[in-house]
Structure formats: structure tokens, C-alpha cells
C-alpha atoms as a PDB file:
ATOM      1  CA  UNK A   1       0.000   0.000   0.000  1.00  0.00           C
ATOM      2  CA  UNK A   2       1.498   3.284  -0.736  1.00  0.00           C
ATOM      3  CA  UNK A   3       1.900   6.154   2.030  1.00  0.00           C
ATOM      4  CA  UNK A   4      -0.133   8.835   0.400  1.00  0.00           C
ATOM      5  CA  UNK A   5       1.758  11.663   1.292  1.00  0.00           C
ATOM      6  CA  UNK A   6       4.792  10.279  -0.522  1.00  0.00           C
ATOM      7  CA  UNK A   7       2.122  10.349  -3.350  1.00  0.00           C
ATOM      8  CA  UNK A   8       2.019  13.837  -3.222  1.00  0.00           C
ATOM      9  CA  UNK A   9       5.752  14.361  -2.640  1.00  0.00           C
ATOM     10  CA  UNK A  10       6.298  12.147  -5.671  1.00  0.00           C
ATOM     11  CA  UNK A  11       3.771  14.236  -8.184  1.00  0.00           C
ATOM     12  CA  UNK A  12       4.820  17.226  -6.795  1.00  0.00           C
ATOM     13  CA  UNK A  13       8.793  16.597  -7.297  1.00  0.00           C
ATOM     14  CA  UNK A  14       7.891  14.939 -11.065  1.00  0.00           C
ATOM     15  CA  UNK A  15       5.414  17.288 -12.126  1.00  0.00           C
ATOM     16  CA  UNK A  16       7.655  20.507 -11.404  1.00  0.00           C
ATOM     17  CA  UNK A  17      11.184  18.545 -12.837  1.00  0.00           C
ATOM     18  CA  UNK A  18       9.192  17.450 -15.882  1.00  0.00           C
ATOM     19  CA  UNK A  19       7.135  20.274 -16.556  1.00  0.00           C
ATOM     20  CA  UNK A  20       4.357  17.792 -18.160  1.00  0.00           C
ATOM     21  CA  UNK A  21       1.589  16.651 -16.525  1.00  0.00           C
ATOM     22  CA  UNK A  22       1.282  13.965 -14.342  1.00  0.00           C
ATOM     23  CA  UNK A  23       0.255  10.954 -16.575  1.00  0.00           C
ATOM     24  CA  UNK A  24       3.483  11.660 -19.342  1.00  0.00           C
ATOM     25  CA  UNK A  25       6.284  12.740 -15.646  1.00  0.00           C
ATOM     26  CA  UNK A  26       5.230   8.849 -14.552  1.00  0.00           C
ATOM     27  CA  UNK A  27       5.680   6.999 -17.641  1.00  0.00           C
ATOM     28  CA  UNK A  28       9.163   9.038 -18.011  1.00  0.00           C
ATOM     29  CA  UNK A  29       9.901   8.478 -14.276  1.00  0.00           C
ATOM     30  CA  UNK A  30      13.511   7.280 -14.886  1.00  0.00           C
ATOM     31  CA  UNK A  31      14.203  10.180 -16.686  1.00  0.00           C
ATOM     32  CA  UNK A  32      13.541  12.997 -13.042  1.00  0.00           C
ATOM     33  CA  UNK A  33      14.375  10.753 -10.379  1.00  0.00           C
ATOM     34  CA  UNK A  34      17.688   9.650  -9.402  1.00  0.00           C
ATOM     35  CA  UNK A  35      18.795   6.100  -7.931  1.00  0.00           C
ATOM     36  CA  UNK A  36      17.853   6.832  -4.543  1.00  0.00           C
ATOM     37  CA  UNK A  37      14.446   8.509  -5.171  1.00  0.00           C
ATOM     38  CA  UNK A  38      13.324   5.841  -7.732  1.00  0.00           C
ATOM     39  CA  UNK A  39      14.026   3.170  -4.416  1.00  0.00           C
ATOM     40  CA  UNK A  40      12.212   5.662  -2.150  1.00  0.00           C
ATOM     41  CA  UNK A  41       8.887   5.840  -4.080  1.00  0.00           C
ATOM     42  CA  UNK A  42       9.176   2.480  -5.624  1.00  0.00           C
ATOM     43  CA  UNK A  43       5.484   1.726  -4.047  1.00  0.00           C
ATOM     44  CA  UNK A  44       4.312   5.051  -4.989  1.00  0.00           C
ATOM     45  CA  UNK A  45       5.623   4.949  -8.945  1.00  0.00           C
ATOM     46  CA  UNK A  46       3.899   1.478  -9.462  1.00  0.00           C
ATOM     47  CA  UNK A  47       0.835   3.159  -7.564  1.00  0.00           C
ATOM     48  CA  UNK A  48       0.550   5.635 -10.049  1.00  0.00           C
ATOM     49  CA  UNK A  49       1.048   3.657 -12.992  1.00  0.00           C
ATOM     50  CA  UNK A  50      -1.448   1.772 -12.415  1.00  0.00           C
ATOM     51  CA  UNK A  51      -3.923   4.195 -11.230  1.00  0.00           C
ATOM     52  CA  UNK A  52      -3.276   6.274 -14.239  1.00  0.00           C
ATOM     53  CA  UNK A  53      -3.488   3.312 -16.469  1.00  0.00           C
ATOM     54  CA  UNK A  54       0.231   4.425 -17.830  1.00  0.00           C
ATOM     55  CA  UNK A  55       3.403   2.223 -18.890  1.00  0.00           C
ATOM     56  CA  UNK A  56       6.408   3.033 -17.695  1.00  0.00           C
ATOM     57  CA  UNK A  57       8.883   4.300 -20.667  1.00  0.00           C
ATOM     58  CA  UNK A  58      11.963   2.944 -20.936  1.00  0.00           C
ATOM     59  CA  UNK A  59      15.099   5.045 -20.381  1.00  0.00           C
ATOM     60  CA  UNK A  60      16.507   4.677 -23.747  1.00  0.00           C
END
């Protein structure tokens, strides 16, 4: 289950790093987080994936 407020962390950090909107900052995840923040929201990444019905893009 993810912790909610690291849901909001996590939009708010990709959303203003990305500067797209929350659906195409998720798919492109790799691309705004580094190693340690990708581990830290792991739950939270595959929480919004799936709630915004989005596949993750790979990094090359």
C-alpha cells in the first residue's frame, strides 16, 4: 500500500522537474528521479502507474 503523502511528494517533485503533466512525468519516471528517489517511491511509482493506467517508458 502506498503512504499517500509520498504520493504527493512524488507528483509534486515529477510534475515541477518534468514540466508535463502527471500521466506523461510517470511513464518518463527514470528520466527525473535519481537512484535513490526511484528506491524511495518504488510503491508510490507502481501506484501511479497503475492508477493512471500508464506504462512506464523505458530510459533509452
Amino acid at each position: 500500500m502506498p503512504d499517500m503523502e509520498k504520493v504527493k511528494a512524488l507528483t509534486s517533485i515529477l510534475e515541477e522537474r518534468s514540466n508535463l503533466d502527471i500521466r506523461g512525468a510517470v511513464a518518463r519516471n527514470i528520466h527525473y528521479l535519481d537512484g535513490y528517489e526511484s528506491y524511495l517511491y518504488k510503491n508510490e511509482i507502481e501506484y501511479l502507474l497503475e492508477t493512471l493506467d500508464v506504462e512506464e517508458e523505458p530510459p533509452f
